[in-house]
C-alpha atoms as a PDB file:
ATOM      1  CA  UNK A   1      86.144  76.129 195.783  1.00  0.00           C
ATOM      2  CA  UNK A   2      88.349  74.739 192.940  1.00  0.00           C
ATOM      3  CA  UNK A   3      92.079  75.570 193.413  1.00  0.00           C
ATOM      4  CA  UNK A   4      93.836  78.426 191.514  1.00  0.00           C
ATOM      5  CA  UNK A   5      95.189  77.400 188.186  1.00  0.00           C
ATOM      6  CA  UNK A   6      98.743  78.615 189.172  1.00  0.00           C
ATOM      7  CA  UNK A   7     101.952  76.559 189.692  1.00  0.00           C
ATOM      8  CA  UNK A   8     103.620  77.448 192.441  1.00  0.00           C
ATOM      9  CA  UNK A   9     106.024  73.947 193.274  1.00  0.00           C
ATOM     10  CA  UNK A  10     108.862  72.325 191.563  1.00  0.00           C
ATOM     11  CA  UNK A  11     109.909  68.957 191.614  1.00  0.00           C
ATOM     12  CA  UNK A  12     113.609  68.778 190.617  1.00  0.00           C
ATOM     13  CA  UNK A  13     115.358  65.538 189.446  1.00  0.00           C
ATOM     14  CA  UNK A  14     118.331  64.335 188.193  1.00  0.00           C
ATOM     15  CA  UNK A  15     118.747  61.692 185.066  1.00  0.00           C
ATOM     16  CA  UNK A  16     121.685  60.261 182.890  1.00  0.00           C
ATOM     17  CA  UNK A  17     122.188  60.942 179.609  1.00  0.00           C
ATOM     18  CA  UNK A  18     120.739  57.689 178.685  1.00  0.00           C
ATOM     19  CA  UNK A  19     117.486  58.539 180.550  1.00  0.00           C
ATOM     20  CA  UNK A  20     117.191  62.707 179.343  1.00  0.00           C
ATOM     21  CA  UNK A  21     117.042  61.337 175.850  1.00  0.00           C
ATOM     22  CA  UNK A  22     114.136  58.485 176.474  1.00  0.00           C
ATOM     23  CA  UNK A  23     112.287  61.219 178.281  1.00  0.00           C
ATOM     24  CA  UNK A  24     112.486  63.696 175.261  1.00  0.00           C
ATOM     25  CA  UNK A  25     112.014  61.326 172.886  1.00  0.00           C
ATOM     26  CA  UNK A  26     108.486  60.128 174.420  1.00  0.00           C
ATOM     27  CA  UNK A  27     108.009  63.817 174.486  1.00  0.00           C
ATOM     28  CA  UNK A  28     108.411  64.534 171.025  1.00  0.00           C
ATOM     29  CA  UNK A  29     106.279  61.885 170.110  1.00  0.00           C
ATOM     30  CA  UNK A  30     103.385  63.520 171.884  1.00  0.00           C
ATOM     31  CA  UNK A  31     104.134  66.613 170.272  1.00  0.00           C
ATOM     32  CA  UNK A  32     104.710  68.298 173.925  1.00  0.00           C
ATOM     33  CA  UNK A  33     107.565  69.888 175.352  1.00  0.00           C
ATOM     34  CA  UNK A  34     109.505  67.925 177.864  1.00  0.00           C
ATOM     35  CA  UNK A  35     108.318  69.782 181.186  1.00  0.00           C
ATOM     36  CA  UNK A  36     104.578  69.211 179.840  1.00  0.00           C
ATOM     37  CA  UNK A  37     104.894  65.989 178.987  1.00  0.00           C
ATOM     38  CA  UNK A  38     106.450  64.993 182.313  1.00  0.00           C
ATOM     39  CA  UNK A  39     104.044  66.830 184.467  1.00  0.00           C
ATOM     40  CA  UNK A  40     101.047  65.268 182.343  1.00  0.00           C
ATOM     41  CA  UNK A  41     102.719  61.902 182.976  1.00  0.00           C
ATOM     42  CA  UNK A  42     103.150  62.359 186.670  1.00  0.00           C
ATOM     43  CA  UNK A  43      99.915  63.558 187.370  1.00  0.00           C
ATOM     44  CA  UNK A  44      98.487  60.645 185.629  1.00  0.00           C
ATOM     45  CA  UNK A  45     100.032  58.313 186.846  1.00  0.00           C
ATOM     46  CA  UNK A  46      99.001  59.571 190.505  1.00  0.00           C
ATOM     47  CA  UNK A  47      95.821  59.741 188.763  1.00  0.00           C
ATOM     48  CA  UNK A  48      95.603  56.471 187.436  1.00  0.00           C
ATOM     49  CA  UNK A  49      94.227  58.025 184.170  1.00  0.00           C
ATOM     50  CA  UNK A  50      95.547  55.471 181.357  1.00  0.00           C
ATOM     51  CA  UNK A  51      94.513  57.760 178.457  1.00  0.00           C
ATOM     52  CA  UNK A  52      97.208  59.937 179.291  1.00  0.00           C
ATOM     53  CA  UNK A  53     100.194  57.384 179.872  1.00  0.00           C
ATOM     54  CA  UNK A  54     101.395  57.894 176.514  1.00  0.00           C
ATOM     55  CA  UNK A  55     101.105  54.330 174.811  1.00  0.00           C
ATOM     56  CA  UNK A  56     102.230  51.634 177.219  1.00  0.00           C
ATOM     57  CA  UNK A  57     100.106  52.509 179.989  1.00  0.00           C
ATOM     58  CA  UNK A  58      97.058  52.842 177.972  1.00  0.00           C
ATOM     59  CA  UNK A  59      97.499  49.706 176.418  1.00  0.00           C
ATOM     60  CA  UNK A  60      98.037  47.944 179.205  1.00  0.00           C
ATOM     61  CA  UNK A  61      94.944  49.600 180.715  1.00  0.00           C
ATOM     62  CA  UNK A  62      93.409  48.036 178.076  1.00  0.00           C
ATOM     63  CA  UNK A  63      94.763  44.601 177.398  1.00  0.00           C
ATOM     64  CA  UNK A  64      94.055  43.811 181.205  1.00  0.00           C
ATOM     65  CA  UNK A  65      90.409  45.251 181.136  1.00  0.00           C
ATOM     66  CA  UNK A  66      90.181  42.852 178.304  1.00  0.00           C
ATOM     67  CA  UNK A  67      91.702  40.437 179.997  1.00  0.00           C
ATOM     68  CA  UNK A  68      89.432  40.549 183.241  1.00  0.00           C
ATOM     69  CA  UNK A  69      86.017  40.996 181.028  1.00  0.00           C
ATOM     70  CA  UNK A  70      87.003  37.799 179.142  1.00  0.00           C
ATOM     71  CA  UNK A  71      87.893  36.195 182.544  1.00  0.00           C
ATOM     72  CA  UNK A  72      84.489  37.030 184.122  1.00  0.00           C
ATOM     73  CA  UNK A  73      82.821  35.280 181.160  1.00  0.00           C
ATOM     74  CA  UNK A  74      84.760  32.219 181.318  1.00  0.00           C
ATOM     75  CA  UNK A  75      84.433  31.592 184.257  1.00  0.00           C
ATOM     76  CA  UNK A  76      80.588  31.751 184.715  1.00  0.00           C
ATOM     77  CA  UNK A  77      79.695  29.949 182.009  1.00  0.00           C
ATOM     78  CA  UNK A  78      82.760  27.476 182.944  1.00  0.00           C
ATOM     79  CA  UNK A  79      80.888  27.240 186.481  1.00  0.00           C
ATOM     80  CA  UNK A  80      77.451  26.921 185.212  1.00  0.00           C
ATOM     81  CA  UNK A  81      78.464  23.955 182.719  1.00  0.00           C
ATOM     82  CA  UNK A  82      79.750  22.456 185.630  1.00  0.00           C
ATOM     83  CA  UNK A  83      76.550  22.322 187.373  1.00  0.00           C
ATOM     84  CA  UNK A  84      75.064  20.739 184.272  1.00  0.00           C
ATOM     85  CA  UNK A  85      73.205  23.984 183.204  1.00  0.00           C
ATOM     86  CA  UNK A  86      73.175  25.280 179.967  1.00  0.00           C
ATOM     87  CA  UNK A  87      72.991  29.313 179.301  1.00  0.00           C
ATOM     88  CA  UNK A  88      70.673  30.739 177.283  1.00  0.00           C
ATOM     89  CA  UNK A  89      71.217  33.819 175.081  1.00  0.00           C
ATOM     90  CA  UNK A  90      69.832  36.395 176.993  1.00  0.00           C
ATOM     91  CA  UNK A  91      71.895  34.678 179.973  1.00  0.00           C
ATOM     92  CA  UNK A  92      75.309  34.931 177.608  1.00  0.00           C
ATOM     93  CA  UNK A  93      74.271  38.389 176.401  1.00  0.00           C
ATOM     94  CA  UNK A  94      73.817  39.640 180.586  1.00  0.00           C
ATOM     95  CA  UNK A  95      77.250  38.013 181.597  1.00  0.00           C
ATOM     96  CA  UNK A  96      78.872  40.179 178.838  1.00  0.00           C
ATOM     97  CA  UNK A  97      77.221  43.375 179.625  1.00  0.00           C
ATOM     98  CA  UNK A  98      77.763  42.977 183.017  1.00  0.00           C
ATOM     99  CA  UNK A  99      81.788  41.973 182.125  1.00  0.00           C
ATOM    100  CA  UNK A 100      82.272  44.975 179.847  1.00  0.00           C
ATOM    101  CA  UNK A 101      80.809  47.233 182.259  1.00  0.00           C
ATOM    102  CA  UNK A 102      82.956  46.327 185.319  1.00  0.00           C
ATOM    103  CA  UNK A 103      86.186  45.688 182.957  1.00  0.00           C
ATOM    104  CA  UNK A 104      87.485  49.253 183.228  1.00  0.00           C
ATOM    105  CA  UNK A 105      87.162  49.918 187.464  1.00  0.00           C
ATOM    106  CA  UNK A 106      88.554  45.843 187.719  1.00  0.00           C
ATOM    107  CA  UNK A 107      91.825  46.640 185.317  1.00  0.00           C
ATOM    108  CA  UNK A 108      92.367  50.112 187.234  1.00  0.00           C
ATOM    109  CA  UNK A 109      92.242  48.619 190.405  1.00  0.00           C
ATOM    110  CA  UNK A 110      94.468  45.807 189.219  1.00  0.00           C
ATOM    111  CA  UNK A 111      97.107  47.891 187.794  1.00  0.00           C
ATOM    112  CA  UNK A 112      97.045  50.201 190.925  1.00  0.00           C
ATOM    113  CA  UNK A 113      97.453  46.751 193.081  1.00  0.00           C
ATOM    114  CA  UNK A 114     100.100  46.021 190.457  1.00  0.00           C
ATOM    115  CA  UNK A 115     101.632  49.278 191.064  1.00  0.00           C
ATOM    116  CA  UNK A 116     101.585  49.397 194.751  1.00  0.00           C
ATOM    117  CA  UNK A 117     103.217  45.821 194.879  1.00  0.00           C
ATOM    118  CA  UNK A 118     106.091  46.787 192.960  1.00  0.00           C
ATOM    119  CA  UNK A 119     107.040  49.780 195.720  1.00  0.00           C
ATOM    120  CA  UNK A 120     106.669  47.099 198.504  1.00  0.00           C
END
């Protein structure tokens, strides 16, 4: 059964000056109030769902699944050059497909590796 759609916790911190008006201003830029926009970014970030990170975090999300999809290719055809093979087309075309659709799950767990590191 899917949980009741009511809010019934707070979570209650405090910030400097400094710090209130870098949260509202990342607020107004999404057009949210500042309690939305902080619950939204909490929950994502718990999440680990990029698209609602509010600029940096999505385009990190995507620069590293970029990053990892690129690496995947260069790599393979790096190693099969080095055996003295030569790819084909269809070979370049399934080392692609197969980079783009792993890119995404390889830069979230990244990231979330990334993330945990930095509380160690």
């Amino acid at each position: 059964m899917a949980e009741p759609n009511f809010r019934t916790k707070q979570i209650c911190i405090r910030v400097n000056e400094y710090e209130y008006a870098q949260l509202e201003r990342a607020a107004q830029k999404s057009a949210k109030a500042l309690r939305a926009w902080c619950r939204e970014v909490l929950l994502a970030s718990v999440n680990i769902q990029p698209a609602k990170l509010n600029g940096t975090g999505v385009e990190a999300y995507a620069f590293m699944a970029e990053v990892l999809a690129l690496r995947a290719i260069l790599l393979n055809v790096v190693f099969k050059q080095a055996k003295g093979e030569t790819l084909t087309a269809e070979e370049m075309q399934r080392l692609i497909d197969r980079a783009d659709s792993d890119k995404l799950k390889k830069a979230r767990e990244r990231l979330e590796q990334a993330s945990g590191s930095k509380a160690s």
